[in-house]
C-alpha atoms as a PDB file:
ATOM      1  CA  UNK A   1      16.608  -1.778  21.464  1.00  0.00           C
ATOM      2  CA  UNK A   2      14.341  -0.742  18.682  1.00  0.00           C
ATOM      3  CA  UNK A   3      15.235   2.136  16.433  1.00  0.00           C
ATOM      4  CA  UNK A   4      12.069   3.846  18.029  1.00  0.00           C
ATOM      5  CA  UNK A   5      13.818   4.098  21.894  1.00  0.00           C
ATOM      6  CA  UNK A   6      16.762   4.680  20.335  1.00  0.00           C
ATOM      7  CA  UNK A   7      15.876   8.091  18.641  1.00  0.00           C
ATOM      8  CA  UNK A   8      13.579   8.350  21.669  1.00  0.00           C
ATOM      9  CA  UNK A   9      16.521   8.454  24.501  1.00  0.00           C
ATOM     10  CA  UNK A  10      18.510  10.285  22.192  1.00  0.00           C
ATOM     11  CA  UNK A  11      16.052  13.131  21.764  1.00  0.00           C
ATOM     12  CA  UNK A  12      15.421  12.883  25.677  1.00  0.00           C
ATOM     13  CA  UNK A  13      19.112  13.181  26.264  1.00  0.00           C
ATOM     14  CA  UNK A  14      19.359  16.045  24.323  1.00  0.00           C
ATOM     15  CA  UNK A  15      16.362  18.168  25.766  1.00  0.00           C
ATOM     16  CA  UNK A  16      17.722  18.372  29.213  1.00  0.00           C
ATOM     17  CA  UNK A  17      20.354  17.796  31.534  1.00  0.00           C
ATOM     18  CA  UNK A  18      20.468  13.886  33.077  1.00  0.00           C
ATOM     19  CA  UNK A  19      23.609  13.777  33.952  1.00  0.00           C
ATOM     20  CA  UNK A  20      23.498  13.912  37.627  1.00  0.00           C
ATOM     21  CA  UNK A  21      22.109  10.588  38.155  1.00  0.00           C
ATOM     22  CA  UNK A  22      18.980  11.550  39.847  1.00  0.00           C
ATOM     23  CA  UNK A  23      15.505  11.648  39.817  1.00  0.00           C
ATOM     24  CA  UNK A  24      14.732  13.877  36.907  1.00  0.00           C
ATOM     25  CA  UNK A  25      11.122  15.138  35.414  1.00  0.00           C
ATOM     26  CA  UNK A  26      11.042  15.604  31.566  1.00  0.00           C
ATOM     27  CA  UNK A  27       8.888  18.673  30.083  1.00  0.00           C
ATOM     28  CA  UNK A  28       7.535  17.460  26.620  1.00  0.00           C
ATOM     29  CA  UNK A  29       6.046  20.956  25.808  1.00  0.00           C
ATOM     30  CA  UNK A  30       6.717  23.890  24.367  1.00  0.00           C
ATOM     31  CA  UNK A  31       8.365  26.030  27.108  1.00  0.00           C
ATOM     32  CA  UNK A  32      11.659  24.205  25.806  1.00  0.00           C
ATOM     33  CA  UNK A  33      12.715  25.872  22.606  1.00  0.00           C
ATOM     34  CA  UNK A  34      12.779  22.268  21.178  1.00  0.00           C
ATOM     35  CA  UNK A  35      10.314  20.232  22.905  1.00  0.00           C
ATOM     36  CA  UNK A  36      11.041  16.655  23.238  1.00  0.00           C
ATOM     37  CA  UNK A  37       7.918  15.770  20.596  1.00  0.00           C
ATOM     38  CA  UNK A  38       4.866  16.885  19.207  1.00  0.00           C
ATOM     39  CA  UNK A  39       2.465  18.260  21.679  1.00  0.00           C
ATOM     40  CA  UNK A  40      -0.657  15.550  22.674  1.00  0.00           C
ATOM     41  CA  UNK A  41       0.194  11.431  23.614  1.00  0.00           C
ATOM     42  CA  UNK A  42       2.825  10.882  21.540  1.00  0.00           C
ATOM     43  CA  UNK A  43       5.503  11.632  24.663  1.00  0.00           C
ATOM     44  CA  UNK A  44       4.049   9.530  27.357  1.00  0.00           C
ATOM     45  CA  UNK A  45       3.930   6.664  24.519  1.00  0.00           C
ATOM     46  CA  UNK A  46       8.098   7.007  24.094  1.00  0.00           C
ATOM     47  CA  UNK A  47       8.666   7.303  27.522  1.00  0.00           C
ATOM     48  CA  UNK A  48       6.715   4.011  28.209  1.00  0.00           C
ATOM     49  CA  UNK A  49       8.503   2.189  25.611  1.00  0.00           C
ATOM     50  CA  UNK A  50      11.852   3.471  27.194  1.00  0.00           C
ATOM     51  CA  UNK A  51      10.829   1.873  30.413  1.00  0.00           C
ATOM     52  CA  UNK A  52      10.165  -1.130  28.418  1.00  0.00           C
ATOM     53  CA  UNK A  53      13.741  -1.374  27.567  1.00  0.00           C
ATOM     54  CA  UNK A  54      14.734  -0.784  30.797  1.00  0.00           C
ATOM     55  CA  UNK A  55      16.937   1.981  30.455  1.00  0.00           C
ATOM     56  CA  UNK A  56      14.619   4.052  33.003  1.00  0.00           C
ATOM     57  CA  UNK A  57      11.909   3.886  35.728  1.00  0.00           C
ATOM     58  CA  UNK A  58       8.921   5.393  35.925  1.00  0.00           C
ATOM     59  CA  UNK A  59       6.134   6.557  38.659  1.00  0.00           C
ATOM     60  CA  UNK A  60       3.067   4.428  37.953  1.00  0.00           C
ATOM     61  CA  UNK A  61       0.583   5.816  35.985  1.00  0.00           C
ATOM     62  CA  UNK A  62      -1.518   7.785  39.216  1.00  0.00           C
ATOM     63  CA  UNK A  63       2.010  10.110  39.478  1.00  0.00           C
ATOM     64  CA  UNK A  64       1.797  11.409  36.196  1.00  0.00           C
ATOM     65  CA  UNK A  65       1.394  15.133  36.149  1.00  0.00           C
ATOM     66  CA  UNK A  66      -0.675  16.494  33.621  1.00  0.00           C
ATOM     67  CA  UNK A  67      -0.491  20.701  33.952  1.00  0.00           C
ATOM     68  CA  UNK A  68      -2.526  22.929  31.482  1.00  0.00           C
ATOM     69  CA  UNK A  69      -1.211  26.548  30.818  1.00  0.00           C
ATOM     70  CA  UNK A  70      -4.624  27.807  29.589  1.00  0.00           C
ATOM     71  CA  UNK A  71      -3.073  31.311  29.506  1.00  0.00           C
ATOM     72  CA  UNK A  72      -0.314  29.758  26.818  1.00  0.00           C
ATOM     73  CA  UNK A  73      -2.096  26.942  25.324  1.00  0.00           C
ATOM     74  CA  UNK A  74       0.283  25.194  26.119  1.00  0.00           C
ATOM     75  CA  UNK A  75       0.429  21.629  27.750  1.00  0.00           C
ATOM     76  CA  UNK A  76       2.866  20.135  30.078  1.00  0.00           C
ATOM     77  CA  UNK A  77       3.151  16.665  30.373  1.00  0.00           C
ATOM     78  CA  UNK A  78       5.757  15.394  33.378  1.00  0.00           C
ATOM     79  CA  UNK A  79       7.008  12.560  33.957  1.00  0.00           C
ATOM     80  CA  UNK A  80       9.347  11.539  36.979  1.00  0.00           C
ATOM     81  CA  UNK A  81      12.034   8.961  36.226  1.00  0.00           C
ATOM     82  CA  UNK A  82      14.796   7.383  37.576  1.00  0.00           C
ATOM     83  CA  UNK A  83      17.559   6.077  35.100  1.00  0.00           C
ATOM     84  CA  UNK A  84      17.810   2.335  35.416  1.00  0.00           C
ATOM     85  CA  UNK A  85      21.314   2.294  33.978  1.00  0.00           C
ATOM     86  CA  UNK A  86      24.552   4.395  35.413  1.00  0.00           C
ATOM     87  CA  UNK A  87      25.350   7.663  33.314  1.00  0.00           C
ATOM     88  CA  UNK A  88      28.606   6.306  32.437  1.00  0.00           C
ATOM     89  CA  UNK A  89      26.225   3.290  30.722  1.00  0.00           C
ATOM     90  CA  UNK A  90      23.871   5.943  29.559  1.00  0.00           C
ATOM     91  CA  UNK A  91      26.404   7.755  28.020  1.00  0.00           C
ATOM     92  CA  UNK A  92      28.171   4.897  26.297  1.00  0.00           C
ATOM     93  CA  UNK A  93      24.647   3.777  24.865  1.00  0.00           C
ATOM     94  CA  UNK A  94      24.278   7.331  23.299  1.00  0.00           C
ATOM     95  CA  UNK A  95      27.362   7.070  22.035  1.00  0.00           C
ATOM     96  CA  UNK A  96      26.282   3.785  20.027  1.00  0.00           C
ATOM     97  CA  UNK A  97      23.287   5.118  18.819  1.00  0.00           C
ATOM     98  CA  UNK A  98      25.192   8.572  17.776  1.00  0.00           C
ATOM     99  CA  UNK A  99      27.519   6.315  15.785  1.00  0.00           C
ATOM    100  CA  UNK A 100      24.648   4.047  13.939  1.00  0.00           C
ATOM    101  CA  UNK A 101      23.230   7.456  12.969  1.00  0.00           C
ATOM    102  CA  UNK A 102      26.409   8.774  11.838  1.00  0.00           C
ATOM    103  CA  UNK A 103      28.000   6.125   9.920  1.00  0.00           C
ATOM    104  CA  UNK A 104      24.617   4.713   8.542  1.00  0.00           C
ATOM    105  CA  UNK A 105      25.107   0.926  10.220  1.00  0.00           C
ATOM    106  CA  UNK A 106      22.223   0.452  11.568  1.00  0.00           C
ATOM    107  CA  UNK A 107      21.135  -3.161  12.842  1.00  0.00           C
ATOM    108  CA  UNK A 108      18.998  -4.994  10.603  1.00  0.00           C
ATOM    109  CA  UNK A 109      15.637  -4.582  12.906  1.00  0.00           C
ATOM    110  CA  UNK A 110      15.927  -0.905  12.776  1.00  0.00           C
ATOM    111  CA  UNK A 111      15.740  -0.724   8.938  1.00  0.00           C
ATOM    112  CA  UNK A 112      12.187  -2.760   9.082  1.00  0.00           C
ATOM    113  CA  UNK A 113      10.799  -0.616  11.885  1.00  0.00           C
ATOM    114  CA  UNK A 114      11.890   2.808   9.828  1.00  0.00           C
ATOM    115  CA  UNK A 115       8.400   2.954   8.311  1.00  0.00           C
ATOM    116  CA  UNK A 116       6.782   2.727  11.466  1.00  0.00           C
ATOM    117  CA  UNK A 117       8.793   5.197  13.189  1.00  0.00           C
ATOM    118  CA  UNK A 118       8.008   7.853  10.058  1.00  0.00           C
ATOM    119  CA  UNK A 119       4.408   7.102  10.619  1.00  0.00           C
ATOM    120  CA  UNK A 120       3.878   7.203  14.265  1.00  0.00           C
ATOM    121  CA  UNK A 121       5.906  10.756  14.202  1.00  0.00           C
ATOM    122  CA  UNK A 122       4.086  11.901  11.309  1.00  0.00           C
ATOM    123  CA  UNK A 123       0.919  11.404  13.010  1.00  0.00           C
ATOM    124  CA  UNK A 124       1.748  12.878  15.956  1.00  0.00           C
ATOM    125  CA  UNK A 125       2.667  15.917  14.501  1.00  0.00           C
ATOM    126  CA  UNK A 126      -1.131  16.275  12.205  1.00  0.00           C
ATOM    127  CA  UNK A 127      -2.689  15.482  15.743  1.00  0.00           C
ATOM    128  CA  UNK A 128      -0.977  17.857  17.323  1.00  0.00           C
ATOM    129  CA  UNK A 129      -1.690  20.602  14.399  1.00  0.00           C
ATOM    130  CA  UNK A 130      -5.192  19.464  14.723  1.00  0.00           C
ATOM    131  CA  UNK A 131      -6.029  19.788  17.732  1.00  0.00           C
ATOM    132  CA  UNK A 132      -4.066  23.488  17.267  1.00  0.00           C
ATOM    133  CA  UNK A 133      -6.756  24.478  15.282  1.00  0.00           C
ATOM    134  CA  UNK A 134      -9.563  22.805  17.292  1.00  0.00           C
ATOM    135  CA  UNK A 135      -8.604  24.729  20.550  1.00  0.00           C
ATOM    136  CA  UNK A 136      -8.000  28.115  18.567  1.00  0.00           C
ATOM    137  CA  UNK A 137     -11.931  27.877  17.424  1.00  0.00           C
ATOM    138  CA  UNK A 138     -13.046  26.949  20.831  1.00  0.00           C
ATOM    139  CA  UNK A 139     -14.208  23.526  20.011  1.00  0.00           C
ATOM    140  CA  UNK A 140     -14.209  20.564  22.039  1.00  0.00           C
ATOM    141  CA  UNK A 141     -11.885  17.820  21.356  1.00  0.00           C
ATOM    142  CA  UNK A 142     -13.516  15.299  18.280  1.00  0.00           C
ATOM    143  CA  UNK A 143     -13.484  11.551  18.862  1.00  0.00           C
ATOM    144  CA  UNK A 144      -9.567  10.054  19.096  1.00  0.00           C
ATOM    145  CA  UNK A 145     -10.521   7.052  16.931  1.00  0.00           C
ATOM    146  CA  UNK A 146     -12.383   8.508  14.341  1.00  0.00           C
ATOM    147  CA  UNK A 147      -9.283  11.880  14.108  1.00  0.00           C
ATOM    148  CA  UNK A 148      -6.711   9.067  13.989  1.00  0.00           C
ATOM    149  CA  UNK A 149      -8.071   6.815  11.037  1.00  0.00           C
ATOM    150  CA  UNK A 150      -9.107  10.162   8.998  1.00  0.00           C
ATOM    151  CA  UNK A 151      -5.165  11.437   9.648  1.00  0.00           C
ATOM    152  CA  UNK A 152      -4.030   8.521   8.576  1.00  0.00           C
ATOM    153  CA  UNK A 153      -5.568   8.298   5.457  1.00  0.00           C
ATOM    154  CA  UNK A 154      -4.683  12.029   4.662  1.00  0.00           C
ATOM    155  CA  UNK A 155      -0.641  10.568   5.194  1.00  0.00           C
ATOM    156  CA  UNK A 156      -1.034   7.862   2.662  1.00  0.00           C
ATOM    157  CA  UNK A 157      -0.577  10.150   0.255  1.00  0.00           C
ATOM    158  CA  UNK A 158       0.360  13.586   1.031  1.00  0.00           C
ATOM    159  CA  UNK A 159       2.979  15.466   3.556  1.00  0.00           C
ATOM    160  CA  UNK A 160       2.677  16.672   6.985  1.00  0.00           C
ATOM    161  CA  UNK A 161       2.791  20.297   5.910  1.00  0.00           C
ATOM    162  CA  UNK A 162       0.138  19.213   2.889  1.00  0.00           C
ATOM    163  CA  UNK A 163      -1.651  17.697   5.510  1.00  0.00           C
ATOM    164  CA  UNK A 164      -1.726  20.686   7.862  1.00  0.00           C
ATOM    165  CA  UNK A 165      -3.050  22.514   4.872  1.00  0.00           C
ATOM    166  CA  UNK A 166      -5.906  20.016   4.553  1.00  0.00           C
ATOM    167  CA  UNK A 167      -6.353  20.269   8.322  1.00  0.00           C
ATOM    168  CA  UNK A 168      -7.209  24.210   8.629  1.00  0.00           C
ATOM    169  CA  UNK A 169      -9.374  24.138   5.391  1.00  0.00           C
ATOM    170  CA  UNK A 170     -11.456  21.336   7.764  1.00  0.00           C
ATOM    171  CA  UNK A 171     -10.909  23.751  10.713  1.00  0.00           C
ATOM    172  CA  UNK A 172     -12.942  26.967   8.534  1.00  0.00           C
ATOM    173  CA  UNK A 173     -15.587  24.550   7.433  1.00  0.00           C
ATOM    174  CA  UNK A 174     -15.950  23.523  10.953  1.00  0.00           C
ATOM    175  CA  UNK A 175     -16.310  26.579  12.207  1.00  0.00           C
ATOM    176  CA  UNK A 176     -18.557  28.320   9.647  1.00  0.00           C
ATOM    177  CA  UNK A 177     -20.567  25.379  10.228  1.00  0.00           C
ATOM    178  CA  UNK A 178     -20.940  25.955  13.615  1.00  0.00           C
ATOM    179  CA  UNK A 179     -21.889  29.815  12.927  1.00  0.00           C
ATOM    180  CA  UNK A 180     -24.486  28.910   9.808  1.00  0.00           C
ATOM    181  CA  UNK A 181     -25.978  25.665  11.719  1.00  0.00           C
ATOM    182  CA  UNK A 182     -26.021  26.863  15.325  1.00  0.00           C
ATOM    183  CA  UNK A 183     -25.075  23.706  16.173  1.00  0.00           C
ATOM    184  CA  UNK A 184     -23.557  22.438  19.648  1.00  0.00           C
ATOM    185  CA  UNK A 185     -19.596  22.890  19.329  1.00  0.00           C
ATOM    186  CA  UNK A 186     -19.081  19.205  19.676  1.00  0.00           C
ATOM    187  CA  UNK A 187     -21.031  18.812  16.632  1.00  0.00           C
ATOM    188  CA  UNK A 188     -19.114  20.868  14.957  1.00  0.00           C
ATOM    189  CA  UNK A 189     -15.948  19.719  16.181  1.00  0.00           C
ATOM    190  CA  UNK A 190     -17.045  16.410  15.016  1.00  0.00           C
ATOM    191  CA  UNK A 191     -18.317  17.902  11.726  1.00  0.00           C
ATOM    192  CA  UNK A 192     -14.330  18.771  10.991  1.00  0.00           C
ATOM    193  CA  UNK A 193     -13.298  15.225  10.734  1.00  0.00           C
ATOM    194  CA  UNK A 194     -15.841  14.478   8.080  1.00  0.00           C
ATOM    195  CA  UNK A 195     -14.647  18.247   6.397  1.00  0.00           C
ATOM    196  CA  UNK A 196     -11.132  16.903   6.266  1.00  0.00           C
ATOM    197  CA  UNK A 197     -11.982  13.771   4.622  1.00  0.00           C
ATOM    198  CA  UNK A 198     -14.633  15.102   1.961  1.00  0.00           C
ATOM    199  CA  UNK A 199     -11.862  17.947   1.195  1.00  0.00           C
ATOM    200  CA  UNK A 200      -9.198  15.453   0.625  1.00  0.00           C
ATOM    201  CA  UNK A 201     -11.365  12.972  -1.342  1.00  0.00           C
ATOM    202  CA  UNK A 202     -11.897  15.767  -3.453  1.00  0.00           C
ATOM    203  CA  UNK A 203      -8.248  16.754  -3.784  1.00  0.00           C
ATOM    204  CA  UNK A 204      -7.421  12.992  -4.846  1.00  0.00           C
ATOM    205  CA  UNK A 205     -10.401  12.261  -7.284  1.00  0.00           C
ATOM    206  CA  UNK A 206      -9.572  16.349  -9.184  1.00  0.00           C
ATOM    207  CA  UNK A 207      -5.836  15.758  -8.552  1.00  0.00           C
ATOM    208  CA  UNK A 208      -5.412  19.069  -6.500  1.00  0.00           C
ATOM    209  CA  UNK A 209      -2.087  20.480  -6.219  1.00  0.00           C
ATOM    210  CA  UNK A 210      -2.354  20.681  -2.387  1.00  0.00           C
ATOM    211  CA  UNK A 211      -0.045  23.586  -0.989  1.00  0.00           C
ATOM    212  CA  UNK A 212       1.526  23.049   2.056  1.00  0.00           C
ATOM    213  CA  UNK A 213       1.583  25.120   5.105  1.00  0.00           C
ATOM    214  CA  UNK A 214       4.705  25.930   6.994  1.00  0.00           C
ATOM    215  CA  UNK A 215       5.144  24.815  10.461  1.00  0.00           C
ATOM    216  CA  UNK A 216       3.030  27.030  12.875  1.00  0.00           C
ATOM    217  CA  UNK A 217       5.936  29.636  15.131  1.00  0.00           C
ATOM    218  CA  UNK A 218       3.691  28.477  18.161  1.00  0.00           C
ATOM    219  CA  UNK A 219       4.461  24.676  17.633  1.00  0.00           C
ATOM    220  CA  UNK A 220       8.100  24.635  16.850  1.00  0.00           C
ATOM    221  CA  UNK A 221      10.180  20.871  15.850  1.00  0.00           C
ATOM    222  CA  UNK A 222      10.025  18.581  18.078  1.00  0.00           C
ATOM    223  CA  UNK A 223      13.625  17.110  18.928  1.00  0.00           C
ATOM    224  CA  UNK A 224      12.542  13.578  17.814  1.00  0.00           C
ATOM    225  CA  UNK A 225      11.863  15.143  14.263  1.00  0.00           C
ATOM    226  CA  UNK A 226      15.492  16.341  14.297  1.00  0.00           C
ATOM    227  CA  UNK A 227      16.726  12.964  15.615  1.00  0.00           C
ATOM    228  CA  UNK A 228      15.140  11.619  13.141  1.00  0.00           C
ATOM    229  CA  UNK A 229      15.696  13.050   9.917  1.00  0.00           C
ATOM    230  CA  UNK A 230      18.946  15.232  10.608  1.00  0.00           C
ATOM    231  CA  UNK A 231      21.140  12.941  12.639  1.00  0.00           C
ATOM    232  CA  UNK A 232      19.492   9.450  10.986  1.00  0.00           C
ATOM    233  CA  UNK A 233      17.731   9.904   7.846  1.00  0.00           C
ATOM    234  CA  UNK A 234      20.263  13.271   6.668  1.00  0.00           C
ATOM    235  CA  UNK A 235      17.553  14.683   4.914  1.00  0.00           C
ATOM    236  CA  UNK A 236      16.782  18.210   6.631  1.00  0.00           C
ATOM    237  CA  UNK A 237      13.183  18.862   7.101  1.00  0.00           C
ATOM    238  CA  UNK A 238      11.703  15.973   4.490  1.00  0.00           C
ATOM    239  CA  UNK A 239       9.941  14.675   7.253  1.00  0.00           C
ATOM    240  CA  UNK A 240       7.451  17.841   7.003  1.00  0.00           C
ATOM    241  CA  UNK A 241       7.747  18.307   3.120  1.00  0.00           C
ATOM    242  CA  UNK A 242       7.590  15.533   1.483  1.00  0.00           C
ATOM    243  CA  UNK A 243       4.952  12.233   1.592  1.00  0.00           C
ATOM    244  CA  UNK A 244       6.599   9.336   3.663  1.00  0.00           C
ATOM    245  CA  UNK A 245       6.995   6.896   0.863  1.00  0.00           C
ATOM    246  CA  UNK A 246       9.092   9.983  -0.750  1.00  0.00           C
ATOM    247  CA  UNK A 247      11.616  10.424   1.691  1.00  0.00           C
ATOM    248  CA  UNK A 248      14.412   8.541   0.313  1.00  0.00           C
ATOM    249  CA  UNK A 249      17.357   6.629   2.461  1.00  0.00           C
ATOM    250  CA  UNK A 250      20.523   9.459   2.873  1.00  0.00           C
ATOM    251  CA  UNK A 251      23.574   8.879   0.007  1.00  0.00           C
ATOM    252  CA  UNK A 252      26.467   7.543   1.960  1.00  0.00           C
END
């Protein structure tokens, strides 16, 4: 098991109630007071790797339920799954993983792929801001490829919450683009890409002091983010506040 599905089942365990054994549907969104992750792909991508390991089954790919709450803004993504493995199994596995993460013995694979996990949660979270601020201006979504590389190269050197800040500065110049151009709102939702970029080239080449924002009330911690760095890492909310290669491995 990689330390990925590990903090992936334990986060799942922890946002509902499996343990009847049956066929159960998992909300990754917001109407749980601690959704499972970060709003966007990032949940269908853990689930998948969970039925990789075989701990659960999944519908095939033409049963997924994909619900939009325009009223809410909120979207649910649902997934129906069968457990693979008995609860009493289930549970003892949780139990294992609850012990790695308390005593800090961790298997050697899960140290290499720490990095990775950081990242790929880290992203998730700036997409998910992102496209926050996207669908509060009323702008189309911008192109996945070119969003991802430009968020990743804001996280090589700066926070999620510096990164957020970063993000809605891009967001305004989008937007008063849009109003001093009267450009088509896909241009301008592609415009804020390039605005995020030019702003943090900027920041880098005057060495800004970039603020950071606090999370936004409407898109709370995800439950993988307390996985993560409360039960793993020990480290409170670093995984927001401080740039990736900062956040240090926990005292024992």
């Amino acid at each position: 098991m990689t330390l990925e599905q590990a903090i992936a089942l334990l986060a799942l365990i922890r946002c509902d109630d499996f343990s009847d054994g049956n066929e159960q549907r998992i909300f990754a969104s917001s109407l749980m007071s601690v959704p499972f992750v970060p709003r966007g792909s990032y949940a269908k991508t853990l689930i998948e790797k969970l039925g990789k390991a075989t701990i659960l089954g999944f519908r095939p790919a033409s049963y997924y339920v994909f619900d939009t709450l325009e009223d809410e803004g909120i979207s649910t993504l649902q997934f129906p799954i069968i457990w693979n493995i008995s609860i009493d199994a289930l549970l003892e596995l949780v139990h294992q993983i609850e012990h790695c993460a308390r005593t800090m013995v961790w298997p050697g694979h899960w140290i290499n792929q720490l990095p990775k996990m950081k990242q790929s949660l880290a992203l998730a979270e700036c997409q998910e801001y992102y496209d926050f601020c996207i669908k509060q201006r009323s702008l189309p979504s911008s192109p996945q490829r070119s969003t991802t590389l430009m968020l990743t190269n804001l996280l090589q050197d700066y926070s999620v919450a510096q990164c957020y800040r970063i993000i809605y500065a891009g967001a305004r110049a989008a937007a008063d683009f849009l109003v001093r151009t009267s450009c088509t709102a896909q241009h301008a939702s592609n415009y804020m890409i390039g605005a995020c970029q030019r702003w943090v080239d900027r920041a880098r080449a005057e060495k800004w002091q970039v603020s950071p924002f606090c999370r936004d009330y409407e898109l709370p911690r995800s439950m993988v983010s307390h996985v993560l760095y409360e039960d793993f890492l020990k480290c409170g909310d670093d995984g927001l506040n401080l740039a990736l290669d900062k956040i240090s491995w926990p005292k024992t």
